[in-house]
N, C-alpha and C. Protein backbone atom coordinates (compact mmCIF):
# COMPACT_ATOMS: atom_id res chain seq x y z
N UNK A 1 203.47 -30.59 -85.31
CA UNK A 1 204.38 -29.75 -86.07
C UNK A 1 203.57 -28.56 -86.57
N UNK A 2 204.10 -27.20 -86.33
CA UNK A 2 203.31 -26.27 -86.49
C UNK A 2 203.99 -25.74 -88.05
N UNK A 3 203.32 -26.16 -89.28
CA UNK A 3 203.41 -25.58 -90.43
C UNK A 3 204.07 -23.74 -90.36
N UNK A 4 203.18 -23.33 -89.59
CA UNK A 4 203.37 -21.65 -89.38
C UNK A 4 204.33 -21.27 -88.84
N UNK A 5 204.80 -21.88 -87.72
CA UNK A 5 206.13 -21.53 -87.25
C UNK A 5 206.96 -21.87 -87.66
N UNK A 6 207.46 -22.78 -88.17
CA UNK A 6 208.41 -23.14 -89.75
C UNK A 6 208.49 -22.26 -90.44
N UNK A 7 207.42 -21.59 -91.23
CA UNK A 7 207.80 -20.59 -91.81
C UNK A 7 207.91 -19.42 -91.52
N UNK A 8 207.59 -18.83 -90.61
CA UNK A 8 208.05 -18.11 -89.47
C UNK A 8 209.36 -17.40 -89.55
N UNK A 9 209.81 -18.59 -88.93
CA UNK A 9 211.14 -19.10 -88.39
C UNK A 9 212.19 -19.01 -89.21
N UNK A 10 212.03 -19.21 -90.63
CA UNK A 10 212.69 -19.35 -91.68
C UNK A 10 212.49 -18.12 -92.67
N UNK A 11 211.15 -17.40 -92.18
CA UNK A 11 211.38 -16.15 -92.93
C UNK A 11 212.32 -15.06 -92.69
N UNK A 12 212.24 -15.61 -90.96
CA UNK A 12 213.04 -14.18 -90.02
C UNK A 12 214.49 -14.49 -89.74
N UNK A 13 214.93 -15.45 -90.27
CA UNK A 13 216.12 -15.90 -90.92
C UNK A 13 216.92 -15.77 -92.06
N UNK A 14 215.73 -14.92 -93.20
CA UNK A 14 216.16 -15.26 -94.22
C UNK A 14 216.30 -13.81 -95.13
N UNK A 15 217.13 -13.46 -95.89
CA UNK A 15 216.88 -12.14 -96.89
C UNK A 15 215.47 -12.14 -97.23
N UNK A 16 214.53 -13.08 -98.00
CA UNK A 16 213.52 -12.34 -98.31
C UNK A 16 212.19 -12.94 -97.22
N UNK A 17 211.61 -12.23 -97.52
CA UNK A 17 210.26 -12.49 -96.49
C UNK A 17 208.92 -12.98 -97.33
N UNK A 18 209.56 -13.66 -98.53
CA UNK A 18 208.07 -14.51 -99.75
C UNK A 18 208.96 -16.24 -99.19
N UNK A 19 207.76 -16.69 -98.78
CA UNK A 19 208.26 -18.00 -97.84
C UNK A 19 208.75 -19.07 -99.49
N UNK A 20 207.96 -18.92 -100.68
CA UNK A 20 208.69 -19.57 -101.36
C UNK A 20 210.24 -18.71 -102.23
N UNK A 21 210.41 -17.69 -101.86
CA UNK A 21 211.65 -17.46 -102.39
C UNK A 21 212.43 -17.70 -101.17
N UNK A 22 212.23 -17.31 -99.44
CA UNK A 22 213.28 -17.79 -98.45
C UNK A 22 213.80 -19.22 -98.52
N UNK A 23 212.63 -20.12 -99.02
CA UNK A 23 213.18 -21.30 -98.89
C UNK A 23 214.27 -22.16 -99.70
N UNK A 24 213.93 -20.79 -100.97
CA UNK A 24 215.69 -21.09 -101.64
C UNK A 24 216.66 -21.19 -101.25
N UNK A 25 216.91 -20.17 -100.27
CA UNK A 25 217.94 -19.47 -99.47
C UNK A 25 218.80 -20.79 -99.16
N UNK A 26 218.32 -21.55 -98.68
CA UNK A 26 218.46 -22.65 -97.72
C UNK A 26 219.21 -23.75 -97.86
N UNK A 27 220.44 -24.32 -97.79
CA UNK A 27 221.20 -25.33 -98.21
C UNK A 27 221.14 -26.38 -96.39
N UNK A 28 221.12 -27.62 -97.42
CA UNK A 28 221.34 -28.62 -96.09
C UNK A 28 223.21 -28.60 -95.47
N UNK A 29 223.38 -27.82 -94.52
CA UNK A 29 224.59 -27.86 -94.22
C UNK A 29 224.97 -29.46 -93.32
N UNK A 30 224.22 -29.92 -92.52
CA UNK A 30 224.66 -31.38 -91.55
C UNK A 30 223.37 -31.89 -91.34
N UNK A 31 223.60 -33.05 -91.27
CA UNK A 31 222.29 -34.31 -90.48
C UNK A 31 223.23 -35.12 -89.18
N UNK A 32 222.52 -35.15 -88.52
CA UNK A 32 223.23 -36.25 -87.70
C UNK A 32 222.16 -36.58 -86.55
N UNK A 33 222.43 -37.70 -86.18
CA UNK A 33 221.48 -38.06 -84.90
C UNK A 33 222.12 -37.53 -83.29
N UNK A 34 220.95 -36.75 -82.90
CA UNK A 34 221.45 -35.94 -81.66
C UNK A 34 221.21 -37.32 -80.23
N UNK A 35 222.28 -37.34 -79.55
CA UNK A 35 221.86 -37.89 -78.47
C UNK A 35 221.19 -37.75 -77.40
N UNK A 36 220.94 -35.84 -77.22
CA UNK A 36 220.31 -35.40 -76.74
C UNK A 36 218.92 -34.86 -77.49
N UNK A 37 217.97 -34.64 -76.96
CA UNK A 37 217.06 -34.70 -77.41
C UNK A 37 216.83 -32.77 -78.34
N UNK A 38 216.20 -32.67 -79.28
CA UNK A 38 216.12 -31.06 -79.57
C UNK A 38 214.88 -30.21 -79.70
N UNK A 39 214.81 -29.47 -80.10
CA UNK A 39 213.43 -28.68 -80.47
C UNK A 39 213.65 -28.59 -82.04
N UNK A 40 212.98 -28.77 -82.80
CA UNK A 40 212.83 -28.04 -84.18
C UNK A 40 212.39 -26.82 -84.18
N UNK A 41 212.66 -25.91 -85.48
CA UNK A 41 212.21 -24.43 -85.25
C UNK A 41 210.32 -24.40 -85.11
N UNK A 42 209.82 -25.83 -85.68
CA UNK A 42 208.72 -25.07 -85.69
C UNK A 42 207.75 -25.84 -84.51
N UNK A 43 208.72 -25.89 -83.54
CA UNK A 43 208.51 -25.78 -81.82
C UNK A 43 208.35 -27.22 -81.77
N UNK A 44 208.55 -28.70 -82.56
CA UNK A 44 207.84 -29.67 -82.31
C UNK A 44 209.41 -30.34 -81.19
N UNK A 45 209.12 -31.20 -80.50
CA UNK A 45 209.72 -31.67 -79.22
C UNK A 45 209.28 -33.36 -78.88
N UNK A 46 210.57 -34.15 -78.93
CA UNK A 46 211.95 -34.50 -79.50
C UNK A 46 211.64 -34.69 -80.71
N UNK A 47 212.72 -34.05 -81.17
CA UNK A 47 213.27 -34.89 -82.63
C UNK A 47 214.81 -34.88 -81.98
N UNK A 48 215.44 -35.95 -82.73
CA UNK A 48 216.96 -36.82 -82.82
C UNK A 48 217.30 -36.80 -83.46
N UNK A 49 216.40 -36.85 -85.40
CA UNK A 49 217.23 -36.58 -86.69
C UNK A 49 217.26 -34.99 -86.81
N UNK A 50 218.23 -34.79 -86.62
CA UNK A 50 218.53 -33.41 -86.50
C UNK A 50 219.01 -32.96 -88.35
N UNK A 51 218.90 -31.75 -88.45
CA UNK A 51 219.40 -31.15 -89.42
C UNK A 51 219.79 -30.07 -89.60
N UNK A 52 220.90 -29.67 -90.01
CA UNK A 52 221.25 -28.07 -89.72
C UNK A 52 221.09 -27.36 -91.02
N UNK A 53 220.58 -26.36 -91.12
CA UNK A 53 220.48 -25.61 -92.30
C UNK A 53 221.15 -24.49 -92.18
N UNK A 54 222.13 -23.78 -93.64
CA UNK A 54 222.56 -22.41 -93.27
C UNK A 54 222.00 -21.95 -94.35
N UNK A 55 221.88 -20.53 -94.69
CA UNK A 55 220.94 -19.69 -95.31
C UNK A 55 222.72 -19.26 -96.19
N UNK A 56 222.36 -19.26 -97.34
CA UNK A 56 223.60 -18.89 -98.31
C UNK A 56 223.67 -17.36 -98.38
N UNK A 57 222.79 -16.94 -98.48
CA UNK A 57 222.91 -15.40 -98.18
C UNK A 57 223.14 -14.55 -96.93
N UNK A 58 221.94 -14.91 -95.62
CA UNK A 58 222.26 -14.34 -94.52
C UNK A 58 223.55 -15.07 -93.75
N UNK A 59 224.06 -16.04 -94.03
CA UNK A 59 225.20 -17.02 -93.49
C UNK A 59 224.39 -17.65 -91.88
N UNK A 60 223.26 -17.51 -91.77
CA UNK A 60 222.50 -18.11 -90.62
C UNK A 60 222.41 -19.26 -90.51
N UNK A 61 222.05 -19.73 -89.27
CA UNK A 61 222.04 -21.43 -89.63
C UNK A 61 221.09 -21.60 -88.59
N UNK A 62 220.70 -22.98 -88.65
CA UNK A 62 219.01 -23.23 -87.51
C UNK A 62 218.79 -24.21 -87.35
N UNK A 63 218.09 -24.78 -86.30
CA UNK A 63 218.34 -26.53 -86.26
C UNK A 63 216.49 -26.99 -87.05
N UNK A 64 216.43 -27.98 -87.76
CA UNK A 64 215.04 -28.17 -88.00
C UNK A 64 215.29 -29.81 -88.03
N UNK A 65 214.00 -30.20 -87.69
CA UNK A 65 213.71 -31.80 -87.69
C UNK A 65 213.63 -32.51 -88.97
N UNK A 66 214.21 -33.60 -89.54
CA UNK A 66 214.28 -34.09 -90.70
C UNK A 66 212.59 -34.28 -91.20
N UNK A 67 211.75 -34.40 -90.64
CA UNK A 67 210.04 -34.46 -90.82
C UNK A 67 210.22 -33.01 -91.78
N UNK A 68 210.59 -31.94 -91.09
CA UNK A 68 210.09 -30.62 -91.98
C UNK A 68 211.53 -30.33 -93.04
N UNK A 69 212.18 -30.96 -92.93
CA UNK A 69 213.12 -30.34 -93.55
C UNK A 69 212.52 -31.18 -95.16
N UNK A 70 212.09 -32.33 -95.10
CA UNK A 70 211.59 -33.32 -96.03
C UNK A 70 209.90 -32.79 -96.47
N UNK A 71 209.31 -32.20 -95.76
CA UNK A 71 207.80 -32.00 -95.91
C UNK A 71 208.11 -30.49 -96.70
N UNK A 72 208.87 -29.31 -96.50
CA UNK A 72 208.79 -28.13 -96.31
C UNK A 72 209.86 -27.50 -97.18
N UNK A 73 211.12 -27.70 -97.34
CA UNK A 73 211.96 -27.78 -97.75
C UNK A 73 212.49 -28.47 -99.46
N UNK A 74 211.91 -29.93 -98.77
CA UNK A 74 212.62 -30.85 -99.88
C UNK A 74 213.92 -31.33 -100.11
N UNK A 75 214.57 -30.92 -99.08
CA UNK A 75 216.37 -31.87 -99.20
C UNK A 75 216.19 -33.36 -98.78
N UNK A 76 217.51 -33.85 -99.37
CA UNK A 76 217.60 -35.19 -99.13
C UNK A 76 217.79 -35.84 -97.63
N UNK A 77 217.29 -35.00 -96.90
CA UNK A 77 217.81 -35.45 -95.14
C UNK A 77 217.48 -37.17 -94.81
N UNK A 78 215.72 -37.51 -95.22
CA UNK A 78 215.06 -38.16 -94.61
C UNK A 78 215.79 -39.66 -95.76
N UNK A 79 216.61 -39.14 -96.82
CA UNK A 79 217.66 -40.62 -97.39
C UNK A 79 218.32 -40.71 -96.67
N UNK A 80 219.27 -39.83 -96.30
CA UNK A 80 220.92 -39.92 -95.74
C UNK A 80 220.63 -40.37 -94.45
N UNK A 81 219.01 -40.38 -93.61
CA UNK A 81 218.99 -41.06 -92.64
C UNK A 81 218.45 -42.89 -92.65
N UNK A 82 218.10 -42.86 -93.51
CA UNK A 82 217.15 -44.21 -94.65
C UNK A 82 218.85 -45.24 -94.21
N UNK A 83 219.66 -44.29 -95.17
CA UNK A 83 220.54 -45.43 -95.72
C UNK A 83 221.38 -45.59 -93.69
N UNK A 84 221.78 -44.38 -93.19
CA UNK A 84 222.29 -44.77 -92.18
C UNK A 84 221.46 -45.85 -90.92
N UNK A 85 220.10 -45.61 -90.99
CA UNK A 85 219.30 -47.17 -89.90
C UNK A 85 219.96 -48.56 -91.09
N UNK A 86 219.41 -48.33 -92.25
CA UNK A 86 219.50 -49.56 -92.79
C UNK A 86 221.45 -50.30 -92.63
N UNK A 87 222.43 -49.31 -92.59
CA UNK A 87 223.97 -49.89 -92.29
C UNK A 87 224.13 -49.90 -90.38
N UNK A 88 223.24 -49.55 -89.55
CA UNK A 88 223.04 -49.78 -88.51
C UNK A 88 222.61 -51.28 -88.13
N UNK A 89 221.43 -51.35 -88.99
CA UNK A 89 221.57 -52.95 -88.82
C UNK A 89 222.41 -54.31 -89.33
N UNK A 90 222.84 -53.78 -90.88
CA UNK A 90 223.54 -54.59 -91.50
C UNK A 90 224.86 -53.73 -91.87
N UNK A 91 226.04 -54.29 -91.42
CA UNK A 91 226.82 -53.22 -92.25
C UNK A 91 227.62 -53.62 -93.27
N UNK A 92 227.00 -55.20 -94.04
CA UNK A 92 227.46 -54.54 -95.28
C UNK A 92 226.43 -54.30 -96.13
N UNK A 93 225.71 -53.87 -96.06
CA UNK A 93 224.76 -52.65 -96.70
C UNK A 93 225.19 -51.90 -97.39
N UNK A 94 225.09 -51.48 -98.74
CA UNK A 94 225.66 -50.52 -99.09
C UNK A 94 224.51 -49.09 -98.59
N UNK A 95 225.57 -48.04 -98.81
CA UNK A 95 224.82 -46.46 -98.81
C UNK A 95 224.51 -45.78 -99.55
N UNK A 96 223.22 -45.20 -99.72
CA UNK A 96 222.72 -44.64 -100.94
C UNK A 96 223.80 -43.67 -101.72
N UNK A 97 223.04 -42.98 -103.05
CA UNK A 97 223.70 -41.88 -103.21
C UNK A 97 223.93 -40.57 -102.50
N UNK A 98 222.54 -40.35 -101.77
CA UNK A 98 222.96 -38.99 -101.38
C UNK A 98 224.17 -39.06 -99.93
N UNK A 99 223.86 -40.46 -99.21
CA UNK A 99 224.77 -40.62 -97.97
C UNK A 99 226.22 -40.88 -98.54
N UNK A 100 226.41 -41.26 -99.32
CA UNK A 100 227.55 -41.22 -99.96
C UNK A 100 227.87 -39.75 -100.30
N UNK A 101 227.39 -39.18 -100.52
CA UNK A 101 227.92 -37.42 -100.99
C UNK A 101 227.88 -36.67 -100.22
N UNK A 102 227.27 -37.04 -99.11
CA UNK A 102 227.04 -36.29 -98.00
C UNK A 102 228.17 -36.49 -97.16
N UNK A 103 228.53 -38.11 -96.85
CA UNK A 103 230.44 -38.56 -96.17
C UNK A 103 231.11 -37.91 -97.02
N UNK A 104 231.19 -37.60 -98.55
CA UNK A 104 232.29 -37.00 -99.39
C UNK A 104 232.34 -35.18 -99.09
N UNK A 105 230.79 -34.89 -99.38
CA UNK A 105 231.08 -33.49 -98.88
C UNK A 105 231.51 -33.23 -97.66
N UNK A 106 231.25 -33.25 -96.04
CA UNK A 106 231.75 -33.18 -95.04
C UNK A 106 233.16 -33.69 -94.95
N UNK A 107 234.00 -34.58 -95.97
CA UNK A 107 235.33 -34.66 -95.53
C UNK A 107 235.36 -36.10 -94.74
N UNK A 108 234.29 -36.84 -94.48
CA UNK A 108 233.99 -37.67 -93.58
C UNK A 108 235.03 -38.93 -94.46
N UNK A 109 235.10 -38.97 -95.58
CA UNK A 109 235.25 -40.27 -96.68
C UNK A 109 236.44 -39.70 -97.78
N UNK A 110 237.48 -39.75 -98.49
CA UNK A 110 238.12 -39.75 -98.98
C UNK A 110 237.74 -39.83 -100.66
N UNK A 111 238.45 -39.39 -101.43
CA UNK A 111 237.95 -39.40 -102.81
C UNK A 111 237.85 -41.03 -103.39
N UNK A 112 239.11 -41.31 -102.77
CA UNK A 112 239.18 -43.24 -103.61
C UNK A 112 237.21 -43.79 -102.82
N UNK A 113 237.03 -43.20 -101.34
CA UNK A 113 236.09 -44.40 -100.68
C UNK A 113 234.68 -43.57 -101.45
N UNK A 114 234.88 -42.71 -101.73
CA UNK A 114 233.62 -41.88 -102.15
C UNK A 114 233.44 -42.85 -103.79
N UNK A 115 234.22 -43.00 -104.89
CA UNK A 115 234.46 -43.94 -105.79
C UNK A 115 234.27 -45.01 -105.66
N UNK A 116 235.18 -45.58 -104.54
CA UNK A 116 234.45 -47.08 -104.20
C UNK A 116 232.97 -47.02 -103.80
N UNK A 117 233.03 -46.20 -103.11
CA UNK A 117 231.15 -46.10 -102.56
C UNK A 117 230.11 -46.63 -103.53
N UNK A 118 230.38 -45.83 -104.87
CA UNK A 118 229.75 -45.24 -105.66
C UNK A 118 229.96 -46.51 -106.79
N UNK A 119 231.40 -47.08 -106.70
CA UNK A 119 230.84 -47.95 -107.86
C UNK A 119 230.66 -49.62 -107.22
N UNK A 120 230.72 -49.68 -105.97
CA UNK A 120 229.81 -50.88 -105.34
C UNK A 120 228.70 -50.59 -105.21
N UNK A 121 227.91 -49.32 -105.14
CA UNK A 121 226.55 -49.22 -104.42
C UNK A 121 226.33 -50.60 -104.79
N UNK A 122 225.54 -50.84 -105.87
CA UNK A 122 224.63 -51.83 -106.44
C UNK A 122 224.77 -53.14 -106.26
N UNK A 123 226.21 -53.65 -105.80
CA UNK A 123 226.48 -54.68 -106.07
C UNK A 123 225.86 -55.25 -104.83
N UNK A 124 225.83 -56.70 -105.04
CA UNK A 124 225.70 -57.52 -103.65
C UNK A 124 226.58 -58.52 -103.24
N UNK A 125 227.35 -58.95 -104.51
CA UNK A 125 228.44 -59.65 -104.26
C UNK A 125 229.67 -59.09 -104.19
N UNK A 126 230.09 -59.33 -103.08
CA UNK A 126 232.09 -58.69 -102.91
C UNK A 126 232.85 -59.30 -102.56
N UNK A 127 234.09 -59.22 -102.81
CA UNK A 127 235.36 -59.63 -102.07
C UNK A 127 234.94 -59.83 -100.96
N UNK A 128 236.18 -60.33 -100.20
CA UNK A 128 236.15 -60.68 -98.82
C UNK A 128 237.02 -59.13 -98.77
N UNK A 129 237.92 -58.46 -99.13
CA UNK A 129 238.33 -57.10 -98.79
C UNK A 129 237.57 -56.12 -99.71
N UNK A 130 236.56 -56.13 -100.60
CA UNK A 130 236.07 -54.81 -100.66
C UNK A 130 234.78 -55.29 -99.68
N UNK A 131 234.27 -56.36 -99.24
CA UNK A 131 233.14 -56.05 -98.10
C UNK A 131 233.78 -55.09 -97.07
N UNK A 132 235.50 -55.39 -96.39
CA UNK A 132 236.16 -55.54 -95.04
C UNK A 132 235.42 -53.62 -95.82
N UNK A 133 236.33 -53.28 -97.05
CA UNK A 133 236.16 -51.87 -97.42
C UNK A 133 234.93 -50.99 -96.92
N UNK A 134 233.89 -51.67 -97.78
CA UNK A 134 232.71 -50.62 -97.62
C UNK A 134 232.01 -50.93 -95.51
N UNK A 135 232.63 -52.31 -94.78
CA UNK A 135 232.32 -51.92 -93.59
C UNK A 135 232.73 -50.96 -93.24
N UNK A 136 234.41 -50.28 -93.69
CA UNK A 136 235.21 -49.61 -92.69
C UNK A 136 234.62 -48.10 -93.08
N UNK A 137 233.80 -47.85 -94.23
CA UNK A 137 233.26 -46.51 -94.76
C UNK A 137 232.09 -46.26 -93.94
N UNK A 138 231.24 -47.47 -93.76
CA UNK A 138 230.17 -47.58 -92.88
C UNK A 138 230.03 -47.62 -91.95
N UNK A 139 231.16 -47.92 -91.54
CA UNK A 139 231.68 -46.96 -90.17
C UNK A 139 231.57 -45.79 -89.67
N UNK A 140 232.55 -45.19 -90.62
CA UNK A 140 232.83 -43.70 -90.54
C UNK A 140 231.35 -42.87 -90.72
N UNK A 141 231.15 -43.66 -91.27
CA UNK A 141 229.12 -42.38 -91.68
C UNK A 141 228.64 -43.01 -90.28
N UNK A 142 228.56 -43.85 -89.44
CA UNK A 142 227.80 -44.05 -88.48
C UNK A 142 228.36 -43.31 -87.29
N UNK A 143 229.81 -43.65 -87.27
CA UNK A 143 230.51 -42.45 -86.16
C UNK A 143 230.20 -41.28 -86.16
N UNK A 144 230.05 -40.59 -87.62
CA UNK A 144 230.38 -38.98 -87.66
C UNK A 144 228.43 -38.63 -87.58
N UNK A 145 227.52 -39.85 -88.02
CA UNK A 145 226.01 -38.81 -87.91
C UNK A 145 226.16 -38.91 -86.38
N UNK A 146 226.70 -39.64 -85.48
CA UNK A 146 226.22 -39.09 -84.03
C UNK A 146 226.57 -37.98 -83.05
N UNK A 147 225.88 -37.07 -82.46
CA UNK A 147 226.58 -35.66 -82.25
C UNK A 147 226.09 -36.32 -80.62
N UNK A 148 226.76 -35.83 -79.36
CA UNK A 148 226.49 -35.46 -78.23
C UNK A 148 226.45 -33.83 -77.97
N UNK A 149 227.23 -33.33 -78.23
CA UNK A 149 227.08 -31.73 -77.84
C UNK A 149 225.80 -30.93 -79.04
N UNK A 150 225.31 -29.65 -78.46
CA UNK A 150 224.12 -28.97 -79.38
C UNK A 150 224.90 -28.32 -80.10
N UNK A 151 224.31 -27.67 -81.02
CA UNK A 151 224.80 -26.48 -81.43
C UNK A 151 224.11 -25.53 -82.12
N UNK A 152 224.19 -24.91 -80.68
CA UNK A 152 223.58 -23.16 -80.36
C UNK A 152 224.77 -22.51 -79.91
């Protein structure tokens, strides 16, 4: 992973050209696991946890690998992928906070399941229908992180 081309990449993307004020710029717009394989901006080859960033000012957007988006950045990418392996293997697992806000922001999850989300996290004991519940949410976050098509 080339540190330099990251910032690079993200300067010439961005309104300002002071790498710690561009990196303000920067909101986590999507995560999802690519089925095809990608480049990150700062040239490293495959990454799969994909992440899309758009720049709030220039309205740009760029694909970067959850490694730099977590090393460089600092968004929550490298949770929202934490909690999705861990409901991959088990699904009644609950999902962290940020994967929970992340199904609520994208539209992925509904206000009641975003609530339910949020006030089972912790628990370990459930119903036999709020388990059936938080499977059918854990669902939906596992369907929607997987992308087949790029986007360039």
């Amino acid at each position: 992973m080339s540190e330099y081309k990251l910032t690079e990449g993200i300067i010439q993307l961005s309104a300002s050209n002071i790498w710690d004020v561009a990196k303000l710029e920067w909101n986590l717009s999507e995560v999802y696991e690519a089925e095809e394989q990608e480049t990150c901006l700062c040239g490293h080859y495959p990454i799969i946890e994909i992440c899309v960033l758009q720049n709030k000012i220039t309205k740009k957007s760029t694909i970067v690998g959850n490694c730099c988006v977590k090393k460089f950045i600092g968004l929550p990418s490298d949770k929202i992928f934490q909690a999705v392996k861990r409901v991959r293997k088990d699904d009644t697992k609950s999902l962290n906070i940020e994967a929970i806000r992340h199904a609520f922001e994208k539209r992925w999850i509904n206000e009641w399941e975003y609530n339910f989300s949020l006030n089972t996290m912790r628990k370990r004991k459930l119903t036999v229908k709020q388990l059936q519940t938080r499977q059918k949410i854990n669902e939906k976050m596992l369907f929607n992180m997987k992308r087949s098509t790029k986007l360039r």
